[in-house]
C-alpha atoms as a PDB file:
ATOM      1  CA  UNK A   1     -29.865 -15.496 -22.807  1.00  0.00           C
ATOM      2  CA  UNK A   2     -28.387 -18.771 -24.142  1.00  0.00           C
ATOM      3  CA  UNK A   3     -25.660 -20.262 -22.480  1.00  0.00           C
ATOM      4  CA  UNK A   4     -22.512 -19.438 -24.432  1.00  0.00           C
ATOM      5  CA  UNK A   5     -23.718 -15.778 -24.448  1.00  0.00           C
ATOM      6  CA  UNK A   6     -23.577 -15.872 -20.962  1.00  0.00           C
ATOM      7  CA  UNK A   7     -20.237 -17.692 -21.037  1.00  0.00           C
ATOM      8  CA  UNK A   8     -18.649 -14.704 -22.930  1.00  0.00           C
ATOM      9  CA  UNK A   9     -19.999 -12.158 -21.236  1.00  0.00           C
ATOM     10  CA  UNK A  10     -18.927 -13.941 -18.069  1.00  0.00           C
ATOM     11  CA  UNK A  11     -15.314 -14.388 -19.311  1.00  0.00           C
ATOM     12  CA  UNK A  12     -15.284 -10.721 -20.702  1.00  0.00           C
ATOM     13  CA  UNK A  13     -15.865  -9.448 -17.028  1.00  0.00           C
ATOM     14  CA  UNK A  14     -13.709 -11.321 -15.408  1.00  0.00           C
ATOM     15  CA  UNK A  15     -11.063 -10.247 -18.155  1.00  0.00           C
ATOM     16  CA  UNK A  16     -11.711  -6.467 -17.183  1.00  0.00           C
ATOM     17  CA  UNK A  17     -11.657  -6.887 -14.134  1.00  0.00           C
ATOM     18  CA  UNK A  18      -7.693  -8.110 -14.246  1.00  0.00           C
ATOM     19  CA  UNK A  19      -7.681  -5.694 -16.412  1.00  0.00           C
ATOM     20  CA  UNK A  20      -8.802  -2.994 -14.403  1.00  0.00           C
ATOM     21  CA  UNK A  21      -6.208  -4.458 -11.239  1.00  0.00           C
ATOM     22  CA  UNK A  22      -3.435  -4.404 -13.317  1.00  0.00           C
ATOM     23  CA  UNK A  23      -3.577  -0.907 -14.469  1.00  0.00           C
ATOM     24  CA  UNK A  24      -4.795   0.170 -10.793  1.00  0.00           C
ATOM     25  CA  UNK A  25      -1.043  -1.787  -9.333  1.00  0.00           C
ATOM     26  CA  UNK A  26       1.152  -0.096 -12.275  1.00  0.00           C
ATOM     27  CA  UNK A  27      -0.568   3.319 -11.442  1.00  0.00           C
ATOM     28  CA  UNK A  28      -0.080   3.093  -7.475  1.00  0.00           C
ATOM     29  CA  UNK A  29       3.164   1.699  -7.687  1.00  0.00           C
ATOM     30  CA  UNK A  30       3.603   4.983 -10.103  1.00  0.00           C
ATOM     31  CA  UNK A  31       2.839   6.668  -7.626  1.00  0.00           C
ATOM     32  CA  UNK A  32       4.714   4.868  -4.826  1.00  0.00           C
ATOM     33  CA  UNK A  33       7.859   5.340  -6.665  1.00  0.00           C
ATOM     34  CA  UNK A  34       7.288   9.181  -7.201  1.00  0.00           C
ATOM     35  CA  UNK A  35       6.179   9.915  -3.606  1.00  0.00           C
ATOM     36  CA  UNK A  36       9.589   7.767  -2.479  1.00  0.00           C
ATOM     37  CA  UNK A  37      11.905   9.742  -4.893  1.00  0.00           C
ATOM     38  CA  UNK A  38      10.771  13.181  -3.093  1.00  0.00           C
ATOM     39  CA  UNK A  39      11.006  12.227   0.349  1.00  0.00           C
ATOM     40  CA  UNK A  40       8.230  10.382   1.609  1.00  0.00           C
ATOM     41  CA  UNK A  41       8.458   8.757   4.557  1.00  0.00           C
ATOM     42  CA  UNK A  42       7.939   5.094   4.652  1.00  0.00           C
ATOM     43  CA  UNK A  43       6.714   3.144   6.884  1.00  0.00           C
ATOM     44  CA  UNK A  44       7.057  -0.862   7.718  1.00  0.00           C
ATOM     45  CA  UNK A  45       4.044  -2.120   9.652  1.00  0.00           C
ATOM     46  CA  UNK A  46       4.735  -5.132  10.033  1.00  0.00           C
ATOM     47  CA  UNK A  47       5.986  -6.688  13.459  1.00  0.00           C
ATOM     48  CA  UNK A  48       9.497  -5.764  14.918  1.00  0.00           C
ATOM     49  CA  UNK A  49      10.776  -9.091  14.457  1.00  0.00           C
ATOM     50  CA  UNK A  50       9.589  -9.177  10.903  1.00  0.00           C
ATOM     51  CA  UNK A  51      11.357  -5.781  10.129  1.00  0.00           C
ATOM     52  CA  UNK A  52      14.447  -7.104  11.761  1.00  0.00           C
ATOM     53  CA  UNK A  53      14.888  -9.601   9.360  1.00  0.00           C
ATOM     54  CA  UNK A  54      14.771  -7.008   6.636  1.00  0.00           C
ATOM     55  CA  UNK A  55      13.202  -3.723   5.528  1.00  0.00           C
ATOM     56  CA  UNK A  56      13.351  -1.217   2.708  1.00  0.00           C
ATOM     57  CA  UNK A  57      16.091   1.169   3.124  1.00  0.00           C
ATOM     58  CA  UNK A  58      15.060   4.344   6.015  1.00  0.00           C
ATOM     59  CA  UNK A  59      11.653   2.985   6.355  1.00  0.00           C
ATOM     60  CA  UNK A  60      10.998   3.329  10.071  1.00  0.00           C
ATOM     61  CA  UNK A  61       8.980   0.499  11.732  1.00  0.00           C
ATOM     62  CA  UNK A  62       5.532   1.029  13.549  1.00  0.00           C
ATOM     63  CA  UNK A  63       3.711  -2.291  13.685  1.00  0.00           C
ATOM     64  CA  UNK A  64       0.006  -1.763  12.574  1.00  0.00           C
ATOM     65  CA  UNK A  65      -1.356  -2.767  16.093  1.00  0.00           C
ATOM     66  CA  UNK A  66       0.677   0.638  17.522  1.00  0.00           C
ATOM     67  CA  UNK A  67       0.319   2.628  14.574  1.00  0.00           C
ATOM     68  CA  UNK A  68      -2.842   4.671  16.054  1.00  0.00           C
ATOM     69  CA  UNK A  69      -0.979   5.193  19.758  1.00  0.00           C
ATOM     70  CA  UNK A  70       2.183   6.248  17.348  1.00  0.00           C
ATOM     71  CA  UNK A  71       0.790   8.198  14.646  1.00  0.00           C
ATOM     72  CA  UNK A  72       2.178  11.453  16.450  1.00  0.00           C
ATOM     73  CA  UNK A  73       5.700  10.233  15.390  1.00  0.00           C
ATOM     74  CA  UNK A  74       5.032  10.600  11.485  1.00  0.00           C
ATOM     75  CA  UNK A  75       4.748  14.437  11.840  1.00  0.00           C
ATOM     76  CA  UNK A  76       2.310  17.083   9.950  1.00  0.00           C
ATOM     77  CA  UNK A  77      -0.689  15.039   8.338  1.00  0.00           C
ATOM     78  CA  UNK A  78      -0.223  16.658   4.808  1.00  0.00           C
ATOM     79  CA  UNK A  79       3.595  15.035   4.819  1.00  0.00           C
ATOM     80  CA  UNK A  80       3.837  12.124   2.053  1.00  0.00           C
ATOM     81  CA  UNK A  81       3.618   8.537   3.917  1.00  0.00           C
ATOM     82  CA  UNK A  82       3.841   5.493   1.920  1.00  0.00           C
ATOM     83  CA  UNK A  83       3.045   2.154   3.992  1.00  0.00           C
ATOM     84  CA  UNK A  84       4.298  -1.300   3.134  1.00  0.00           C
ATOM     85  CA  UNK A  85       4.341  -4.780   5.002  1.00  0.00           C
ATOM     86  CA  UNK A  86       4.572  -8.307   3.967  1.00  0.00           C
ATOM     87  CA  UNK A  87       1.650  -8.927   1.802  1.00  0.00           C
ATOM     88  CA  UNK A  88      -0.194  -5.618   1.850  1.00  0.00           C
ATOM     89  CA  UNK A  89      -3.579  -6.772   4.468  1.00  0.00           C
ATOM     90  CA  UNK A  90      -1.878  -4.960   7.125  1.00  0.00           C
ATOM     91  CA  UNK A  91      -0.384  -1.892   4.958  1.00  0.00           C
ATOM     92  CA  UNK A  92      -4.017  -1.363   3.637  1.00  0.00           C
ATOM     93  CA  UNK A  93      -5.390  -1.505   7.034  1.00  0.00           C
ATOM     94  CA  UNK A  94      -2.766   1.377   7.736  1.00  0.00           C
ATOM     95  CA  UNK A  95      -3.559   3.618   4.867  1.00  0.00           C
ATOM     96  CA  UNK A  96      -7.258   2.965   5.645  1.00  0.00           C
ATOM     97  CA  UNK A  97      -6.551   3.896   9.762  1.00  0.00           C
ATOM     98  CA  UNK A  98      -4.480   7.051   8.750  1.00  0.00           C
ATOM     99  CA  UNK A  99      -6.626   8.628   6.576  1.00  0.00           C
ATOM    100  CA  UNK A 100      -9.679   8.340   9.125  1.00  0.00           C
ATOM    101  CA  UNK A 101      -6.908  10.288  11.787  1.00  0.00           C
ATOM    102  CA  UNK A 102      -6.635  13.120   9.038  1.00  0.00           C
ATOM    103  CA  UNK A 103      -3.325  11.775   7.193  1.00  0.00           C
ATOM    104  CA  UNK A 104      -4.606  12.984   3.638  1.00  0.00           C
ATOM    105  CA  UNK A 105      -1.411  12.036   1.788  1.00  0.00           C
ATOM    106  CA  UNK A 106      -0.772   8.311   2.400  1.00  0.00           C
ATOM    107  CA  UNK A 107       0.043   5.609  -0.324  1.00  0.00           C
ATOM    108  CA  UNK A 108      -0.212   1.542   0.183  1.00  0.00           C
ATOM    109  CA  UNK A 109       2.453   0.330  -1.302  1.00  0.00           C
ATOM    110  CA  UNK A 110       1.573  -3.169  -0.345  1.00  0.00           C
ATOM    111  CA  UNK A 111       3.858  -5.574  -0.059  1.00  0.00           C
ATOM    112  CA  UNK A 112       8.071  -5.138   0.427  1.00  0.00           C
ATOM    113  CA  UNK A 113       8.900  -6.666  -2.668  1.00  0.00           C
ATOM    114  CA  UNK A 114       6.514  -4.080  -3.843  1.00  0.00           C
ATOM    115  CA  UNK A 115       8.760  -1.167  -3.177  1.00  0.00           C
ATOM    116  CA  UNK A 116      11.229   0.766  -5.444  1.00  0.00           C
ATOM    117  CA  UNK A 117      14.522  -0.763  -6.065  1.00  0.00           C
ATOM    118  CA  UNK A 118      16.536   2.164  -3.991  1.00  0.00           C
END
């Protein structure tokens, strides 16, 4: 292949592929929005001091390094659970821990200025 093939094809991947990350965010936050508006419960997991200095409205805090010791508190594992924390590492790490302890409805939000106005 010559060189400014390979450039296009190069730049035409790398296109799709924000692409593909945009339409994946608009989709979960979709989703995040939905799962909100009918009563899921949200959950900040990021530290207690960080939730003290602001949190979405009703979200309850469990800091991701208690959330496996806590996950009794979040009640029946088919119940809606959306997960959020300062730059969405931690809240993926959540979604990620829940779903291996059977959670099989739980949304990663990502970030708090990711959330639904409310």
């Amino acid at each position: 292949m010559d060189q400014q093939f390979t450039g296009i094809l190069f730049i035409s991947a790398l296109a799709a592929f924000v692409v593909w990350g945009q339409i994946r965010k608009r989709n979960t936050a979709r989703k995040v929005r939905a799962a909100v508006g009918e009563g899921a419960l949200v959950v900040d997991v990021r530290t207690a001091g960080e939730y003290a200095s602001g949190h979405y409205p009703e979200a309850v805090n469990i800091p991701l390094d208690t959330l496996q010791k806590k996950s009794g508190k979040l009640g029946a594992k088919d119940r809606a659970v959306v997960v959020y924390c300062a730059s969405g590492s931690r809240s993926a790490q959540a979604a990620a821990l829940l779903r291996r302890l059977g959670y099989g409805n739980v949304l990663n939000a990502g970030a708090l200025s990711s959330m639904p106005p409310k």
